[in-house]
PDB file of N, CA and C in Angstrom:
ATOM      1  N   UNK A   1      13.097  11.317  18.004  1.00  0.00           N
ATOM      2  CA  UNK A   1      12.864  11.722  16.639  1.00  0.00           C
ATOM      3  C   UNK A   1      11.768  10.838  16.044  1.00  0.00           C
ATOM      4  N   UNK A   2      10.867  11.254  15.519  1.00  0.00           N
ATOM      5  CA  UNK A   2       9.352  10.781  15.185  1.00  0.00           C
ATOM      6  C   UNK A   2      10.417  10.329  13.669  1.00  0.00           C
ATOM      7  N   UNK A   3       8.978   9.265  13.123  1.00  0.00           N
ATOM      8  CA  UNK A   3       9.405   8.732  11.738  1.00  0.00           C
ATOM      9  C   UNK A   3       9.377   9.814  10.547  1.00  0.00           C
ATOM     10  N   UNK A   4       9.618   9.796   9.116  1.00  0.00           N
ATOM     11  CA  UNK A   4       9.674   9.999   8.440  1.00  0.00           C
ATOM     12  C   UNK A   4       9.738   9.706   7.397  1.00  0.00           C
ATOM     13  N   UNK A   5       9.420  10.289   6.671  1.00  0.00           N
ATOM     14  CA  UNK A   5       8.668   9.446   5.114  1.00  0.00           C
ATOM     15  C   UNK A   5      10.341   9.586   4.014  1.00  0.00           C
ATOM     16  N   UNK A   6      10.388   8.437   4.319  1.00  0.00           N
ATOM     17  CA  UNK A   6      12.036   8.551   2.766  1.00  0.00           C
ATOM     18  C   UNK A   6      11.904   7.882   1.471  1.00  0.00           C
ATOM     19  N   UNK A   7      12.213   9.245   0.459  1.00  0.00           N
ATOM     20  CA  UNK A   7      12.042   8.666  -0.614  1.00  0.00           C
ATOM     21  C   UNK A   7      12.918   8.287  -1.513  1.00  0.00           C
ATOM     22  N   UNK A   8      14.069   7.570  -1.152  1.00  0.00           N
ATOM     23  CA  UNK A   8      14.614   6.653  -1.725  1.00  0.00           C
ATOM     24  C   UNK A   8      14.469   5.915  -2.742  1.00  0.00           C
ATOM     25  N   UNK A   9      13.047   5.425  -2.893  1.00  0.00           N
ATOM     26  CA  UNK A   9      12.456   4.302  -3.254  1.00  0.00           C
ATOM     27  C   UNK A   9      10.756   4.993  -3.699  1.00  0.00           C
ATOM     28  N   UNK A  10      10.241   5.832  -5.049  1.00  0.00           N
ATOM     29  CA  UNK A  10       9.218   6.700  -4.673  1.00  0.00           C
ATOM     30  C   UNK A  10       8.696   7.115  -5.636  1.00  0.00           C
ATOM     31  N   UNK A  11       7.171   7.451  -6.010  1.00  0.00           N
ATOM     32  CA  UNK A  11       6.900   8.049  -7.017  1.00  0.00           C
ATOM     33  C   UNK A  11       6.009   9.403  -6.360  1.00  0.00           C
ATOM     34  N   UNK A  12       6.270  10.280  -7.634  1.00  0.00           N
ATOM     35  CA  UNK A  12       5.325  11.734  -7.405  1.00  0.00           C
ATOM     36  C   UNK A  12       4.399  12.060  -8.248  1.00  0.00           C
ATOM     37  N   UNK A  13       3.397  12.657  -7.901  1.00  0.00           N
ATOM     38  CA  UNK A  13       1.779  12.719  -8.357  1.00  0.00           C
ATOM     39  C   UNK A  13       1.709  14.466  -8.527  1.00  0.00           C
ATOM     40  N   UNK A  14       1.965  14.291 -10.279  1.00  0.00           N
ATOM     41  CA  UNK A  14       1.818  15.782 -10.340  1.00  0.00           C
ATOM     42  C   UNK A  14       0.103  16.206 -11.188  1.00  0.00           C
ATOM     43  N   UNK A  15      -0.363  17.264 -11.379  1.00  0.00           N
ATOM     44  CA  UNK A  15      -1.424  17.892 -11.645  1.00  0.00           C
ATOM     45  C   UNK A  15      -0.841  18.910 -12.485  1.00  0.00           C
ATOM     46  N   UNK A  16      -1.671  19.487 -13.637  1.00  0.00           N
ATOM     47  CA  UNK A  16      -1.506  20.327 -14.262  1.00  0.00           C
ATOM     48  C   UNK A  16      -2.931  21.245 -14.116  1.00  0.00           C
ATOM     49  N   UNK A  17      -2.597  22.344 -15.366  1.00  0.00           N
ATOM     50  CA  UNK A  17      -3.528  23.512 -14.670  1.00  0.00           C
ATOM     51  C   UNK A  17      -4.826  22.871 -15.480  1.00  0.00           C
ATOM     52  N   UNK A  18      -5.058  21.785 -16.177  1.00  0.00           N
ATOM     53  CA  UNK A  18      -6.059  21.710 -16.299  1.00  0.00           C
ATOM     54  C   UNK A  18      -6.779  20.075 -16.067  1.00  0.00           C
ATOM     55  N   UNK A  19      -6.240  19.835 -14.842  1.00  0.00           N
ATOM     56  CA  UNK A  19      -6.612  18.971 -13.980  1.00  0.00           C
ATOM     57  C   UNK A  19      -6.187  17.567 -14.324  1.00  0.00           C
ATOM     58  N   UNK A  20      -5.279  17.980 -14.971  1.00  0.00           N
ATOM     59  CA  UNK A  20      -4.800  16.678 -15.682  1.00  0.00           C
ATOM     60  C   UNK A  20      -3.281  15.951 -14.790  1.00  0.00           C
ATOM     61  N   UNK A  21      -3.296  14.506 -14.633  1.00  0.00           N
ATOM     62  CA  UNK A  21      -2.825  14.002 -13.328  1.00  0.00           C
ATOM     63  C   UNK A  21      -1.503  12.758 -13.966  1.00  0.00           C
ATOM     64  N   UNK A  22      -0.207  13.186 -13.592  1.00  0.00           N
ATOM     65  CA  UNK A  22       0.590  12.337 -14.031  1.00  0.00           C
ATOM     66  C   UNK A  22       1.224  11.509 -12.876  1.00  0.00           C
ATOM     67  N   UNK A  23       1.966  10.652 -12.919  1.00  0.00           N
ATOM     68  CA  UNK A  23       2.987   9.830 -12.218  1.00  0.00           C
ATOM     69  C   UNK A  23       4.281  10.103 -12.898  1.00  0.00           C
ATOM     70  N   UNK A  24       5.235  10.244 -11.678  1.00  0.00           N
ATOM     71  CA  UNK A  24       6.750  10.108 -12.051  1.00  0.00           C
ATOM     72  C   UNK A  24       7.358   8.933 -11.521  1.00  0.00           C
ATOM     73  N   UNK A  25       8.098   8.264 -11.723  1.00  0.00           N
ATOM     74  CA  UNK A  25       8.634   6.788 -11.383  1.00  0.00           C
ATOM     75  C   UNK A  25      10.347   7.028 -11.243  1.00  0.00           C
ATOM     76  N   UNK A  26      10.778   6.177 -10.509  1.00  0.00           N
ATOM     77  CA  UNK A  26      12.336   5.703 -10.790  1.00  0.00           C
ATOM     78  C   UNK A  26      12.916   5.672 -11.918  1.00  0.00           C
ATOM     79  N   UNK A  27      13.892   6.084 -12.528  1.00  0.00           N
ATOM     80  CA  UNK A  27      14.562   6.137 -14.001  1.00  0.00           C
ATOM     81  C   UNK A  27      13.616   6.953 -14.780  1.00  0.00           C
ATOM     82  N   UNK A  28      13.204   7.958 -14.511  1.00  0.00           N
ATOM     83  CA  UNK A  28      12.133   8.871 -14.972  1.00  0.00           C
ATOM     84  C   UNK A  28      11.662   8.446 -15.883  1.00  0.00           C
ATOM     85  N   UNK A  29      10.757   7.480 -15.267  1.00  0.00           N
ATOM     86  CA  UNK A  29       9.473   7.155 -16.203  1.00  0.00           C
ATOM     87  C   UNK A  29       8.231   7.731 -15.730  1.00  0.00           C
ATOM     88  N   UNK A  30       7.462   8.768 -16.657  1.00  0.00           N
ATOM     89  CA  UNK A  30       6.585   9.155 -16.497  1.00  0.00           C
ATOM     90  C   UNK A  30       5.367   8.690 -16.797  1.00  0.00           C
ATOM     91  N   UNK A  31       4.146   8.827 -16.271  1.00  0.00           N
ATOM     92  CA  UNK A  31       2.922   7.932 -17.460  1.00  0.00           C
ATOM     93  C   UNK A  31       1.941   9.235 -17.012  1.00  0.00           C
ATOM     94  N   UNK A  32       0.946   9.136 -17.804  1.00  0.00           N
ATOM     95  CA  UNK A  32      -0.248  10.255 -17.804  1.00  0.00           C
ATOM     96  C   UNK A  32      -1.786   9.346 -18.085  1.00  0.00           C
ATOM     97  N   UNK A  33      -2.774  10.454 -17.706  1.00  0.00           N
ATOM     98  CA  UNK A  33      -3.854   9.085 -17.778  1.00  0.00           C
ATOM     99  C   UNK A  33      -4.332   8.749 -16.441  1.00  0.00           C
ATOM    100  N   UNK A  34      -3.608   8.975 -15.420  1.00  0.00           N
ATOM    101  CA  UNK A  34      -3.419   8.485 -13.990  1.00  0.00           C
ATOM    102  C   UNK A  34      -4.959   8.725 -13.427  1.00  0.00           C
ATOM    103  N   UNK A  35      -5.463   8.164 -12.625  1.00  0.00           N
ATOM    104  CA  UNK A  35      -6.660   8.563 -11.904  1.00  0.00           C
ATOM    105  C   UNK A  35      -7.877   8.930 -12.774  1.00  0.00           C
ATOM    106  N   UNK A  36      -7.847   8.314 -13.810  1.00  0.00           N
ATOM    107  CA  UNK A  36      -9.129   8.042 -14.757  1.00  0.00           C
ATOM    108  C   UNK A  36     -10.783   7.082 -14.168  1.00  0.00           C
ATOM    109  N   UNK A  37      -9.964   5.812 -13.396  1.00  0.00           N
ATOM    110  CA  UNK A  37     -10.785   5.044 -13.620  1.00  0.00           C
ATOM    111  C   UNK A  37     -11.830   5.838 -11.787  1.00  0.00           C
ATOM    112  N   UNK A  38     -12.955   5.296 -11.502  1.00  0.00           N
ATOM    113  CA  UNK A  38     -13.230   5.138 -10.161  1.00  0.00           C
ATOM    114  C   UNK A  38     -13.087   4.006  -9.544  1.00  0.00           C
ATOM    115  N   UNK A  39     -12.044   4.496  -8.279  1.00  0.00           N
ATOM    116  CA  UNK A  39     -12.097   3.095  -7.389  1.00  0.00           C
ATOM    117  C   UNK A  39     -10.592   3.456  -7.018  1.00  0.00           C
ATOM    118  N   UNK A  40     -10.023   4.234  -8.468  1.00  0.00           N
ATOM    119  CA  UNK A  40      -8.642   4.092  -8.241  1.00  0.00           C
ATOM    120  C   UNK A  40      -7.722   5.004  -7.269  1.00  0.00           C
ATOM    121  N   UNK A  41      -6.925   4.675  -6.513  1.00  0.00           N
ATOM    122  CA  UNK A  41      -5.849   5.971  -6.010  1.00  0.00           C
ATOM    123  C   UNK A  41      -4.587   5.790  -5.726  1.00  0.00           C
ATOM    124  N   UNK A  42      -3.560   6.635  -5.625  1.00  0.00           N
ATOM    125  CA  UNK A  42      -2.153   6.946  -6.120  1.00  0.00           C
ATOM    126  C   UNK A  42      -1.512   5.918  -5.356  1.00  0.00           C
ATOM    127  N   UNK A  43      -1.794   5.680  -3.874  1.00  0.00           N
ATOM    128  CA  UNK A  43      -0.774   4.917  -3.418  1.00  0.00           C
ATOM    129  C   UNK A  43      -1.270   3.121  -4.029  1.00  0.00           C
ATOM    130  N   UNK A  44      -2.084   3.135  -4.187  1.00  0.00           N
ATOM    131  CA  UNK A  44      -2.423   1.663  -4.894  1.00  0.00           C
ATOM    132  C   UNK A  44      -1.688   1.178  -6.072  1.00  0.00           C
ATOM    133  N   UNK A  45      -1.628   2.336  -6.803  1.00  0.00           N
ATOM    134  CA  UNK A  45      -1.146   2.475  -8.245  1.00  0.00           C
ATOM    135  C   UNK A  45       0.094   2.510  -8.131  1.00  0.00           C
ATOM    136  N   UNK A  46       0.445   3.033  -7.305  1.00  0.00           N
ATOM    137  CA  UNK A  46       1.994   3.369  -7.001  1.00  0.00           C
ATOM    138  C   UNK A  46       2.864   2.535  -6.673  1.00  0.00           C
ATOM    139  N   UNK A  47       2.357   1.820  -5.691  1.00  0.00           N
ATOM    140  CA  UNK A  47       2.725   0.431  -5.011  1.00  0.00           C
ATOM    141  C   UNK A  47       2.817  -0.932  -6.428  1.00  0.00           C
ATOM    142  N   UNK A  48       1.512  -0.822  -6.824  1.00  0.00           N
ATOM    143  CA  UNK A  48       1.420  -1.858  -7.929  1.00  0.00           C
ATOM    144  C   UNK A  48       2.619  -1.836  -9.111  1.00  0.00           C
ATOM    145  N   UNK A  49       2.590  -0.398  -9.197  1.00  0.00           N
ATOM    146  CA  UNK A  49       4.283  -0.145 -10.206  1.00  0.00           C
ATOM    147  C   UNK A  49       5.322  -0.429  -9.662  1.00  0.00           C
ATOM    148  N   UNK A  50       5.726   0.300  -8.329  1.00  0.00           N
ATOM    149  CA  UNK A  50       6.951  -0.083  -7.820  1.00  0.00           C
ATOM    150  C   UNK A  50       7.252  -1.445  -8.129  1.00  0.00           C
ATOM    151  N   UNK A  51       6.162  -2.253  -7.152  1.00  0.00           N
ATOM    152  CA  UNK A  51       6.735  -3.754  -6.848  1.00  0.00           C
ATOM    153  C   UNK A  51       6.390  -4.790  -8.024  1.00  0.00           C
ATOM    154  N   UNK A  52       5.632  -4.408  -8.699  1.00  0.00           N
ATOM    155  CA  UNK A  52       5.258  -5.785  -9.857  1.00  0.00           C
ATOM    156  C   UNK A  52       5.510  -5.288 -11.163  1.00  0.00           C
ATOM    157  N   UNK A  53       5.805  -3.591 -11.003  1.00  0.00           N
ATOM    158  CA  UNK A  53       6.174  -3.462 -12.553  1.00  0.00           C
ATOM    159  C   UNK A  53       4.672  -3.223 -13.512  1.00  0.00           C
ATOM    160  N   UNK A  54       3.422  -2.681 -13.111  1.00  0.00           N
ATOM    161  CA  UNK A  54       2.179  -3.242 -13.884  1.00  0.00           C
ATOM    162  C   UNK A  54       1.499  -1.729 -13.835  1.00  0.00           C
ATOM    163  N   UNK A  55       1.083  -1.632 -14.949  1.00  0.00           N
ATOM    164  CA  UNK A  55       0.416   0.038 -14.759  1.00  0.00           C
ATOM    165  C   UNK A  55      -0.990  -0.558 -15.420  1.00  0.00           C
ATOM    166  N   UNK A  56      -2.124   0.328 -14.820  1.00  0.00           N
ATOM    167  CA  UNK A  56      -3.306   0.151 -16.092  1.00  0.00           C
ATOM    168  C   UNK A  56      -2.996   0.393 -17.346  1.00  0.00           C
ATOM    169  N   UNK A  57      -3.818  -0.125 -17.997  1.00  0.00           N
ATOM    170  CA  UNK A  57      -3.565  -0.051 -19.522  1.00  0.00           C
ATOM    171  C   UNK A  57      -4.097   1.113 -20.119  1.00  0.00           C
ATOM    172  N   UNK A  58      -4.696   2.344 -19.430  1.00  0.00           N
ATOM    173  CA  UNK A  58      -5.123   2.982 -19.844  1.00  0.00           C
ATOM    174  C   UNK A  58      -3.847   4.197 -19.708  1.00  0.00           C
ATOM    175  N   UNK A  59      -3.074   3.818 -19.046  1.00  0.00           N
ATOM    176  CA  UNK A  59      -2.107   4.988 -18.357  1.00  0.00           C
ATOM    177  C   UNK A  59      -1.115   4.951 -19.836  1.00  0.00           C
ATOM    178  N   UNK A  60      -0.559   6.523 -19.873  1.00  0.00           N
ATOM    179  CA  UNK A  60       0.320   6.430 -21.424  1.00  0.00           C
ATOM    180  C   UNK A  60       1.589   6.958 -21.261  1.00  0.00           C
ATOM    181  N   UNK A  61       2.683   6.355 -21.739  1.00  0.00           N
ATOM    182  CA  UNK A  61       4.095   7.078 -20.861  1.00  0.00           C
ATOM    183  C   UNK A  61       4.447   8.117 -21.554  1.00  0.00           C
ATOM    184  N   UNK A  62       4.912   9.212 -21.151  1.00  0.00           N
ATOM    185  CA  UNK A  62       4.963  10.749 -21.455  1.00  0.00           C
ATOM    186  C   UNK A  62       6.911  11.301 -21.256  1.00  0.00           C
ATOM    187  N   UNK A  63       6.852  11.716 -22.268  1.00  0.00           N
ATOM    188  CA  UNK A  63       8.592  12.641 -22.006  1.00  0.00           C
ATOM    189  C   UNK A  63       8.890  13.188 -20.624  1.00  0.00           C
ATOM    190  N   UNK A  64       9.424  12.596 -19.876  1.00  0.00           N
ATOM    191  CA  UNK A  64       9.820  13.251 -18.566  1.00  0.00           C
ATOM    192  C   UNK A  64       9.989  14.971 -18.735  1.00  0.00           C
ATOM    193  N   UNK A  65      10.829  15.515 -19.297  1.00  0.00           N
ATOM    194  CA  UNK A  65      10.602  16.935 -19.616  1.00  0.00           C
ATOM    195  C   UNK A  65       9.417  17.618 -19.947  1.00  0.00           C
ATOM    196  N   UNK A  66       8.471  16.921 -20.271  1.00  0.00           N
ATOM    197  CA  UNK A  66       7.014  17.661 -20.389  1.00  0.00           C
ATOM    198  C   UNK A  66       6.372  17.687 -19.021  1.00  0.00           C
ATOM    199  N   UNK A  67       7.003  17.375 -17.928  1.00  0.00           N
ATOM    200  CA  UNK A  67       6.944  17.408 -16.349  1.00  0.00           C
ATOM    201  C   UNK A  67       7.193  19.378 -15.904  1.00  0.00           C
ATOM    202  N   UNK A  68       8.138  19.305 -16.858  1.00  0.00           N
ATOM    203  CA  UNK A  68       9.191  20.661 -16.561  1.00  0.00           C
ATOM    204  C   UNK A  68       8.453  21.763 -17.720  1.00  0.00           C
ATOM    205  N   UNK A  69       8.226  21.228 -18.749  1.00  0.00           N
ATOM    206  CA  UNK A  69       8.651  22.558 -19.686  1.00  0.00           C
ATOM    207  C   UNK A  69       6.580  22.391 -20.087  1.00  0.00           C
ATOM    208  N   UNK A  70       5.555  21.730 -19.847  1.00  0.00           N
ATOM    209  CA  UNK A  70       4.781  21.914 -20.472  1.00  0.00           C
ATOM    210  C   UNK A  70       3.079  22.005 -19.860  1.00  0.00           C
ATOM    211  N   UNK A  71       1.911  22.557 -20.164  1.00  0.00           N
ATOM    212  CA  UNK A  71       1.108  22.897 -19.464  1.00  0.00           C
ATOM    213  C   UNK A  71       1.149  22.570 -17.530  1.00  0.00           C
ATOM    214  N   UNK A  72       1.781  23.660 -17.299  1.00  0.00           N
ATOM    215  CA  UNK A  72       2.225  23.449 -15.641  1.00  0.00           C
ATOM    216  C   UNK A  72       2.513  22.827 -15.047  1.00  0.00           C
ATOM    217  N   UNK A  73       2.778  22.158 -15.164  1.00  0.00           N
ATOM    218  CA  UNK A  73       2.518  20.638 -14.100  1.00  0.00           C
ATOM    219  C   UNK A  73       3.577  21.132 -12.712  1.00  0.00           C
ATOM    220  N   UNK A  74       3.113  20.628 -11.708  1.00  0.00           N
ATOM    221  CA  UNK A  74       3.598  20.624 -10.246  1.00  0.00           C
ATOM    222  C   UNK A  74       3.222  19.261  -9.472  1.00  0.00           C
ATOM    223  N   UNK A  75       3.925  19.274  -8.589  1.00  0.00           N
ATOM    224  CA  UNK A  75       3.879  17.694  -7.691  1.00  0.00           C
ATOM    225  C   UNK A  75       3.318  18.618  -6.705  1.00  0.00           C
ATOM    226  N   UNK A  76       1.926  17.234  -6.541  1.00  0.00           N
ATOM    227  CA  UNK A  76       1.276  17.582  -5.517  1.00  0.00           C
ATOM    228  C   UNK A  76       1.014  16.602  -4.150  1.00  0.00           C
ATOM    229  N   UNK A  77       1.621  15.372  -4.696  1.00  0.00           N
ATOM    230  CA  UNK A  77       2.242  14.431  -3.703  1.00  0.00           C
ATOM    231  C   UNK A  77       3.147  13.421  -4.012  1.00  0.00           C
ATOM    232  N   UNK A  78       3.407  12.860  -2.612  1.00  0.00           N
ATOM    233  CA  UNK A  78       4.753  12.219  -2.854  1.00  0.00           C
ATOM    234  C   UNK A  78       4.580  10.686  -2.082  1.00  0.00           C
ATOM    235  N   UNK A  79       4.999   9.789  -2.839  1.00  0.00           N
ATOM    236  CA  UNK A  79       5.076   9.073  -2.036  1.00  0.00           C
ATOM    237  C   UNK A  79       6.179   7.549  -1.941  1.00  0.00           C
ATOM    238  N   UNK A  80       6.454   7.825  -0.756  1.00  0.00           N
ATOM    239  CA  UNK A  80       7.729   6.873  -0.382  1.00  0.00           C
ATOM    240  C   UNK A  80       7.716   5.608   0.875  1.00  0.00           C
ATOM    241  N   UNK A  81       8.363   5.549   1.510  1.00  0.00           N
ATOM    242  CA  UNK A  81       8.440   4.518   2.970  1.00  0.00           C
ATOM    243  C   UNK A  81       8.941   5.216   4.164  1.00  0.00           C
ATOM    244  N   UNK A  82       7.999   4.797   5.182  1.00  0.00           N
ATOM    245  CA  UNK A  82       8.638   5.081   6.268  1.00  0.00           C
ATOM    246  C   UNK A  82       9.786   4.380   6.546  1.00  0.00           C
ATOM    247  N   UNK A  83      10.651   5.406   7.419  1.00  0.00           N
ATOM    248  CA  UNK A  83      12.458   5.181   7.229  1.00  0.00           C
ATOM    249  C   UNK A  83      12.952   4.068   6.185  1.00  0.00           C
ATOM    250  N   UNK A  84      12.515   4.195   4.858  1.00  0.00           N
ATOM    251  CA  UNK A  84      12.498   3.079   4.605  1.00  0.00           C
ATOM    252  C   UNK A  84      12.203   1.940   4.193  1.00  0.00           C
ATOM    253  N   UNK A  85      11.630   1.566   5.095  1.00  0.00           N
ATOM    254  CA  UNK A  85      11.023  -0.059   5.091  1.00  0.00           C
ATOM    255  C   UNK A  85       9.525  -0.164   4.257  1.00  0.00           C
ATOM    256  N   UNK A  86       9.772  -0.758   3.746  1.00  0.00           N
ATOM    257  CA  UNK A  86       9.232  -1.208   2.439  1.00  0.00           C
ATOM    258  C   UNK A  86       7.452  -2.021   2.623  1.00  0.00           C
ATOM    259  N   UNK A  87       7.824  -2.417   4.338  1.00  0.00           N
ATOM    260  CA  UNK A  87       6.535  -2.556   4.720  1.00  0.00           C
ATOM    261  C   UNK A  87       5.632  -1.367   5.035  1.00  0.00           C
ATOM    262  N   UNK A  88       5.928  -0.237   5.167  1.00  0.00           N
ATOM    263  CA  UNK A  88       5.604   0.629   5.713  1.00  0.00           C
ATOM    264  C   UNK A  88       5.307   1.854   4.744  1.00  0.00           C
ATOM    265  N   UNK A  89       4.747   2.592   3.477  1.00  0.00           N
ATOM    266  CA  UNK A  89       4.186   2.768   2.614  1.00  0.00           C
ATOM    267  C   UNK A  89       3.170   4.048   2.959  1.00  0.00           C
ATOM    268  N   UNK A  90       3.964   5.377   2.694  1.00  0.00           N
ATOM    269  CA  UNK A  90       2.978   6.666   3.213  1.00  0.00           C
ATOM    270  C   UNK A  90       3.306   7.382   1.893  1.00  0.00           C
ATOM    271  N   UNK A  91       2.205   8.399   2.317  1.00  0.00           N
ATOM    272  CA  UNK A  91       1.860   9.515   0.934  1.00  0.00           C
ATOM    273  C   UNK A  91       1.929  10.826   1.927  1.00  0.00           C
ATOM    274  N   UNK A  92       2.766  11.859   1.476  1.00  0.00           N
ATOM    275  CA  UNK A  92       2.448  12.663   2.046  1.00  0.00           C
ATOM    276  C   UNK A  92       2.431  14.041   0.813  1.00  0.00           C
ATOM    277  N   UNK A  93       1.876  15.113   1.308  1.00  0.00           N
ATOM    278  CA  UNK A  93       1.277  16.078   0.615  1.00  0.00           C
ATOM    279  C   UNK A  93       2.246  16.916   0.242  1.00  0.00           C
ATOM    280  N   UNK A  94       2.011  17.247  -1.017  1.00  0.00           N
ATOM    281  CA  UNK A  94       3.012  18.675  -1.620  1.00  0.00           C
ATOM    282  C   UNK A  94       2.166  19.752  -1.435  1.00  0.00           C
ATOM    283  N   UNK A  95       0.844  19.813  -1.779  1.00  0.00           N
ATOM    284  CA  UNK A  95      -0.142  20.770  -1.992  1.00  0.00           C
ATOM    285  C   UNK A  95      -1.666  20.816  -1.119  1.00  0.00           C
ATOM    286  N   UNK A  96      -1.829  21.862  -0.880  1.00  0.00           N
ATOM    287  CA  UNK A  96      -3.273  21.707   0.463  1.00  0.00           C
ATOM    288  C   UNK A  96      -4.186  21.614  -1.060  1.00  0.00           C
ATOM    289  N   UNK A  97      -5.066  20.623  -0.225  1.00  0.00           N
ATOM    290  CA  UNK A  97      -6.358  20.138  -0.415  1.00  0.00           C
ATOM    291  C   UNK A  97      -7.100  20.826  -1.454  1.00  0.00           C
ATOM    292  N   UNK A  98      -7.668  22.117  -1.104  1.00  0.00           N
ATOM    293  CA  UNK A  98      -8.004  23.532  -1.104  1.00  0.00           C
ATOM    294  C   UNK A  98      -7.530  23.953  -3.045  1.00  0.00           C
ATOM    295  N   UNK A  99      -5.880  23.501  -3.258  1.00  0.00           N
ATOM    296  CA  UNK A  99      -5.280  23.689  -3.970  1.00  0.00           C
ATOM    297  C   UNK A  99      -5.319  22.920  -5.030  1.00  0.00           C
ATOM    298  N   UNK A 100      -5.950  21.761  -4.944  1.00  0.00           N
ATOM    299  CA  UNK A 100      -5.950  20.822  -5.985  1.00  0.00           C
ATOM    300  C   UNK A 100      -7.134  20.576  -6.612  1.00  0.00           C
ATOM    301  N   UNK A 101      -7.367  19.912  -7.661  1.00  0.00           N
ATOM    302  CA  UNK A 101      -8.972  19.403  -8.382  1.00  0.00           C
ATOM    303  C   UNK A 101      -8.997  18.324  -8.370  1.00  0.00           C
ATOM    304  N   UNK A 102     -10.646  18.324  -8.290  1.00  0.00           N
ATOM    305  CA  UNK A 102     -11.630  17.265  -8.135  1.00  0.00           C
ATOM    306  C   UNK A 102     -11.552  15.946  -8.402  1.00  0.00           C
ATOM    307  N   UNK A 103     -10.286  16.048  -9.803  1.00  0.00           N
ATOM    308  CA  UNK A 103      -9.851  14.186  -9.847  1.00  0.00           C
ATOM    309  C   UNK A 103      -8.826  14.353  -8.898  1.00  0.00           C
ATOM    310  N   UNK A 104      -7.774  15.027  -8.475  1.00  0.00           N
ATOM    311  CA  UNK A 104      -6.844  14.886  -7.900  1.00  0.00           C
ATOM    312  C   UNK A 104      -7.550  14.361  -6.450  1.00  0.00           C
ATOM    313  N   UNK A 105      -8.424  15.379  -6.189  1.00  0.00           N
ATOM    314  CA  UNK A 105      -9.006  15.320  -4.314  1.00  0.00           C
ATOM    315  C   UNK A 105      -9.537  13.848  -4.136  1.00  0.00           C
ATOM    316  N   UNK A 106     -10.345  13.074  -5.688  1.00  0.00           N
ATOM    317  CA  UNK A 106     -10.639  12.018  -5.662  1.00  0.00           C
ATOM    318  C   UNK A 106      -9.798  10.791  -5.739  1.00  0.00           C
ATOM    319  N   UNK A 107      -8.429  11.112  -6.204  1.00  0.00           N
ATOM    320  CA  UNK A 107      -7.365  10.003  -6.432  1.00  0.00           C
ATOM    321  C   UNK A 107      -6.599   9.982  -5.351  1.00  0.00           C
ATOM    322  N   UNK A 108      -6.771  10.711  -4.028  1.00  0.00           N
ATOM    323  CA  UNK A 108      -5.912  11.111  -2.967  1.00  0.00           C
ATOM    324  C   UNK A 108      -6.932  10.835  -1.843  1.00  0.00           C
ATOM    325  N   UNK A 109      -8.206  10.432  -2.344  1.00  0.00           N
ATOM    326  CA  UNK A 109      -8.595  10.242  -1.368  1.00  0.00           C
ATOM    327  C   UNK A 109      -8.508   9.088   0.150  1.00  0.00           C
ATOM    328  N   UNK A 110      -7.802   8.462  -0.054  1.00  0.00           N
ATOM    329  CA  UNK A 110      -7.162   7.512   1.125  1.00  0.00           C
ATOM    330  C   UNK A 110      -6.493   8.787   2.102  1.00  0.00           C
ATOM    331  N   UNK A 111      -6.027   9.657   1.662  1.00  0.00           N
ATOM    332  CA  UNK A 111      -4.874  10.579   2.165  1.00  0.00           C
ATOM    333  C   UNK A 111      -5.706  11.529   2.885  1.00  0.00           C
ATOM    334  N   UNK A 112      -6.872  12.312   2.207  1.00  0.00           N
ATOM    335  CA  UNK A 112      -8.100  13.441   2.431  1.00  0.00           C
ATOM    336  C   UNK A 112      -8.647  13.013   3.364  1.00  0.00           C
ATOM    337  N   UNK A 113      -9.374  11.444   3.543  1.00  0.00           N
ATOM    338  CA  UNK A 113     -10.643  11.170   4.163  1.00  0.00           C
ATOM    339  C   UNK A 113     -11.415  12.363   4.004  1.00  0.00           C
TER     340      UNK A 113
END
């Protein structure tokens, strides 16, 4: 049995229909704003929240239900640990490539090459 990505421990990278890019966190904390700056991308950001608790300052925290009930939003990736282990740190895809926009393809890009 090959590894697998568990998300136990995990945040998700949703997009709305007008290209607009949130984070979901543990204890549903949401933030919006995400993938503004250049340079930046999800599993960096992601990692930096999990473990130190630290978001850019540009990122703004948002009603978890506006995930559900407001301009579309869908998860278009996910990302957790292999089996696990906390050293071990993957992103894997909700949505093809094809399917997403231009900040998204650019904030995912570790994942795209």
């Amino acid at each position: 049995m090959g590894e697998r990505v568990s998300f136990n421990v995990n945040a998700e990278l949703y997009e709305n229909r007008f290209g607009e890019l949130a984070i979901r966190f543990p204890g549903e904390r949401v933030y919006q704003e995400v993938g503004t700056r250049k340079g930046e991308n999800f599993l960096s950001d992601a990692l930096r929240m999990l473990e130190q608790g630290e978001c850019p300052k540009v990122w703004r925290e948002m009603a978890p239900h506006e995930l559900l009930y407001g301009k579309d939003w869908h998860c278009i990736s996910r990302m957790g640990y292999v089996s696990g282990d906390e050293r071990k740190p993957a992103l894997e895809m909700e949505a093809q490539p094809k399917e997403i926009g231009a900040r998204a393809r650019a904030y995912l890009q570790d994942v795209l090459h």
